[in-house]
N, C-alpha and C. Protein backbone atom coordinates (compact mmCIF):
# COMPACT_ATOMS: atom_id res chain seq x y z
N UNK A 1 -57.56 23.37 21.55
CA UNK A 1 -57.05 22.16 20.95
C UNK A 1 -55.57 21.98 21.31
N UNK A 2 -55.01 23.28 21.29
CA UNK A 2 -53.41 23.06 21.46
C UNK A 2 -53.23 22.35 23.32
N UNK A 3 -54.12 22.84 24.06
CA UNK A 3 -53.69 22.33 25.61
C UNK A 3 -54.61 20.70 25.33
N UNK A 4 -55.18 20.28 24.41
CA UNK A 4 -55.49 19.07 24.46
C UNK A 4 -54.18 17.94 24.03
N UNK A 5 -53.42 18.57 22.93
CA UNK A 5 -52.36 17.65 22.58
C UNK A 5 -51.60 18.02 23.77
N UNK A 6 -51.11 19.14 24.38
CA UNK A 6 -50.09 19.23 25.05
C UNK A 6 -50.40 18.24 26.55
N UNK A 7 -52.00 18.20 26.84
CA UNK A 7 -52.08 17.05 28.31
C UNK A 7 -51.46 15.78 27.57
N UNK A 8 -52.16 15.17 25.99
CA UNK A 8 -51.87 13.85 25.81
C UNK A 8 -50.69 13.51 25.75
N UNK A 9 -49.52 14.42 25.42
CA UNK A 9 -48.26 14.38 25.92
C UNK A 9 -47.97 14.29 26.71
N UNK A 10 -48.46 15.11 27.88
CA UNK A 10 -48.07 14.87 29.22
C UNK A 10 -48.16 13.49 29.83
N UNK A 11 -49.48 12.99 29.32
CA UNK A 11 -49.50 11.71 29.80
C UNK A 11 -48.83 10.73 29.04
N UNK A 12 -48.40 10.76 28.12
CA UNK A 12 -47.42 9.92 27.52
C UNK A 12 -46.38 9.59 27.99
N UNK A 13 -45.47 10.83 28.33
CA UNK A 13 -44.47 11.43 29.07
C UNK A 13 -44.27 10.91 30.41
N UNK A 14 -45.53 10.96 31.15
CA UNK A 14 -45.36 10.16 32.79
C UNK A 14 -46.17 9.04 32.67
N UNK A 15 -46.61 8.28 31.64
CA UNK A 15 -47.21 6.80 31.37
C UNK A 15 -45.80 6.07 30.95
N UNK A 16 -44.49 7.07 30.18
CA UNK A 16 -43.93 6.12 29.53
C UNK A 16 -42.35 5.85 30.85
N UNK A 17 -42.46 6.98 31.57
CA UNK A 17 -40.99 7.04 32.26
C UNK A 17 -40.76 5.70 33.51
N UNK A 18 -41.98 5.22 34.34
CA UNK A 18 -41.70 3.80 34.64
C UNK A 18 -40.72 3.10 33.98
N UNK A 19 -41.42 3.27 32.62
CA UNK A 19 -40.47 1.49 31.60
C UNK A 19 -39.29 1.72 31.50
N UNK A 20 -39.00 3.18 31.34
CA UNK A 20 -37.35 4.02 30.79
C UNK A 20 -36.80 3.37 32.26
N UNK A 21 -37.01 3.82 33.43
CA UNK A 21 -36.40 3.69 34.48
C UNK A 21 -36.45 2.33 35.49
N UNK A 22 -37.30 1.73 35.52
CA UNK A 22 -37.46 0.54 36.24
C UNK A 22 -38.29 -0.88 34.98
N UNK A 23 -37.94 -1.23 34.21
CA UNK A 23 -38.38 -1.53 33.44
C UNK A 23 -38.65 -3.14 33.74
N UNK A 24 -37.52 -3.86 34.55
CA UNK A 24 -37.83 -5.51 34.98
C UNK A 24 -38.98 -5.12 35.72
N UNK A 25 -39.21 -4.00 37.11
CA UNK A 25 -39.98 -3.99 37.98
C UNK A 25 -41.45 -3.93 37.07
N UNK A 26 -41.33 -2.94 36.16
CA UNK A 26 -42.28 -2.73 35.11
C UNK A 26 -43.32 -4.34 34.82
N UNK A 27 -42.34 -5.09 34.44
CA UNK A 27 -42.80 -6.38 33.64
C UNK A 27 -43.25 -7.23 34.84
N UNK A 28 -42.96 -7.31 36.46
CA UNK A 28 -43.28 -8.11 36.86
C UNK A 28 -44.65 -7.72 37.64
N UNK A 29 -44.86 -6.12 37.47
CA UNK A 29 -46.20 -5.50 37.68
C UNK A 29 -47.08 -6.20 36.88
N UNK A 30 -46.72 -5.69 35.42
CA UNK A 30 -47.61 -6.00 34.35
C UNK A 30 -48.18 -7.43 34.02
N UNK A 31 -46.99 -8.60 35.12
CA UNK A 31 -47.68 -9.92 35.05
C UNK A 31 -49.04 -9.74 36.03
N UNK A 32 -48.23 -9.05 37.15
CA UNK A 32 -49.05 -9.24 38.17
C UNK A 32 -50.86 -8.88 38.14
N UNK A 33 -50.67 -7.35 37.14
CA UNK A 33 -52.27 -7.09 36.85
C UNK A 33 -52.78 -7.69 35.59
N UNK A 34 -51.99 -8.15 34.96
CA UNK A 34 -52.53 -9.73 34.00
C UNK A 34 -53.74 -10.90 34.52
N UNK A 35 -52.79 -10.86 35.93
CA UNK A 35 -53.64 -12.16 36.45
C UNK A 35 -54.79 -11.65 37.83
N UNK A 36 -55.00 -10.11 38.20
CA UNK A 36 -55.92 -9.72 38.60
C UNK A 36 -57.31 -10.38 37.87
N UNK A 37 -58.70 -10.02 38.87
CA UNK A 37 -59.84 -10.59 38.56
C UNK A 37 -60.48 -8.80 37.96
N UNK A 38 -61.15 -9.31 37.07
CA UNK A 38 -61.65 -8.00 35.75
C UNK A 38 -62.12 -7.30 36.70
N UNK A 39 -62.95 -7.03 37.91
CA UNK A 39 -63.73 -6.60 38.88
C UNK A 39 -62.98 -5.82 39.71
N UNK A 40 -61.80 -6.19 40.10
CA UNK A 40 -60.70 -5.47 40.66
C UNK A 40 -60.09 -4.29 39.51
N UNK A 41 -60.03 -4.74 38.68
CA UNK A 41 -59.45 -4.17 37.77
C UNK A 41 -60.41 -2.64 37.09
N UNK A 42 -61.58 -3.19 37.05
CA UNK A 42 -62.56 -1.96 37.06
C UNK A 42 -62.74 -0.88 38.30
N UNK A 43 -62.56 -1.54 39.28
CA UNK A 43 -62.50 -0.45 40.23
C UNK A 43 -61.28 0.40 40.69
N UNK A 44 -60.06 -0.44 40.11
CA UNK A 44 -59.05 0.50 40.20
C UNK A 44 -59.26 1.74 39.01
N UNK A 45 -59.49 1.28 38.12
CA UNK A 45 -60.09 1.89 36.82
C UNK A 45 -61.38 3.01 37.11
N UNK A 46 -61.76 2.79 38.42
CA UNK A 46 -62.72 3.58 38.32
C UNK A 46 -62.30 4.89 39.21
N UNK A 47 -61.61 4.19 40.45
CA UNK A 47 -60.59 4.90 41.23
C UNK A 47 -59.86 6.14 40.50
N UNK A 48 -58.82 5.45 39.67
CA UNK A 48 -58.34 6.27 38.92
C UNK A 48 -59.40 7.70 38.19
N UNK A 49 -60.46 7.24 37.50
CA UNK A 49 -61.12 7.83 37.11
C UNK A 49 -61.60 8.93 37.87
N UNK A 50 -62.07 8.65 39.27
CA UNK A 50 -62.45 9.55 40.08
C UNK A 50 -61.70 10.56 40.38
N UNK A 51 -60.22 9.78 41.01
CA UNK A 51 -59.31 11.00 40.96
C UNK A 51 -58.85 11.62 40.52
N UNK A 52 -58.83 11.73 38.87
CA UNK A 52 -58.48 12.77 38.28
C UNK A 52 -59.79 13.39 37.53
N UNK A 53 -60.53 12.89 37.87
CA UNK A 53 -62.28 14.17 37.88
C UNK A 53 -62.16 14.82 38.98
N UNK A 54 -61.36 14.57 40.24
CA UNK A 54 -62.04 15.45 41.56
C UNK A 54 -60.77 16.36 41.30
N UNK A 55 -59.75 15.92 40.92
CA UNK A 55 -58.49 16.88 40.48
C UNK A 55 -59.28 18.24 39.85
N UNK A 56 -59.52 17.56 38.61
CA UNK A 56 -59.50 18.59 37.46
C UNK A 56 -60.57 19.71 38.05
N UNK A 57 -61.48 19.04 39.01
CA UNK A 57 -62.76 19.87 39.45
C UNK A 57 -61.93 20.59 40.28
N UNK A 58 -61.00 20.40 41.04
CA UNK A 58 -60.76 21.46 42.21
C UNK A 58 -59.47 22.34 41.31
N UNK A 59 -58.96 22.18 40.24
CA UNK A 59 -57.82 23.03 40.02
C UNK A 59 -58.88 23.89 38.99
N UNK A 60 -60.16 23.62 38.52
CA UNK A 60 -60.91 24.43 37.63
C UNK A 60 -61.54 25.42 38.43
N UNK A 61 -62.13 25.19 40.04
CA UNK A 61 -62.84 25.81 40.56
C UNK A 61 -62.14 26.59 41.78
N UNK A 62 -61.20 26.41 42.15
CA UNK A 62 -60.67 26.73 42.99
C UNK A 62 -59.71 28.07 42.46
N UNK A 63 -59.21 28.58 43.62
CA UNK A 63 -58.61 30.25 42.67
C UNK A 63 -57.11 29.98 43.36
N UNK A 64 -56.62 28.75 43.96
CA UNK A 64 -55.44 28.32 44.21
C UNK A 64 -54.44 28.16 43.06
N UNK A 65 -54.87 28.12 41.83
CA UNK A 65 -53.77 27.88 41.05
C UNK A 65 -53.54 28.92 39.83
N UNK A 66 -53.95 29.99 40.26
CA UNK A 66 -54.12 31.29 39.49
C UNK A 66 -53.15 32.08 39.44
C-alpha cells in the first residue's frame, strides 16, 4: 500500500510540474486538446495506456533494474 501512495505522488509530482514551469504554454495545449475529436483523444489515451503497461512489464520482468 505504501509504494501505491508513493507512485500516486509521483504522478502528481510530474502531472503537476508543466503548469509550475511553462504554464501560458500549458493553457494553449489545453485549448488545443479541448478542441481535438473524442477518437483521437482515445487513442492517445490508449497509447499512453500501452506504454506504461509495456513499461511496468519490462521493469517487473526483466533483472535490469535489480
Amino acid at each position: 500500500m505504501k509504494i501505491l501512495f508513493l507512485l500516486v505522488g509521483m504522478v502528481l509530482i510530474l502531472e503537476g510540474m508543466p503548469y509550475v514551469a511553462f504554464p501560458d504554454s500549458m493553457r494553449e495545449w489545453l485549448k488545443k486538446v479541448s478542441e481535438m475529436k473524442s477518437e483521437h483523444l482515445r487513442m492517445l489515451g490508449l497509447l499512453a495506456m500501452s506504454s506504461g503497461l509495456m513499461i511496468c512489464w519490462f521493469v517487473q520482468r526483466s533483472g535490469f533494474f535489480q
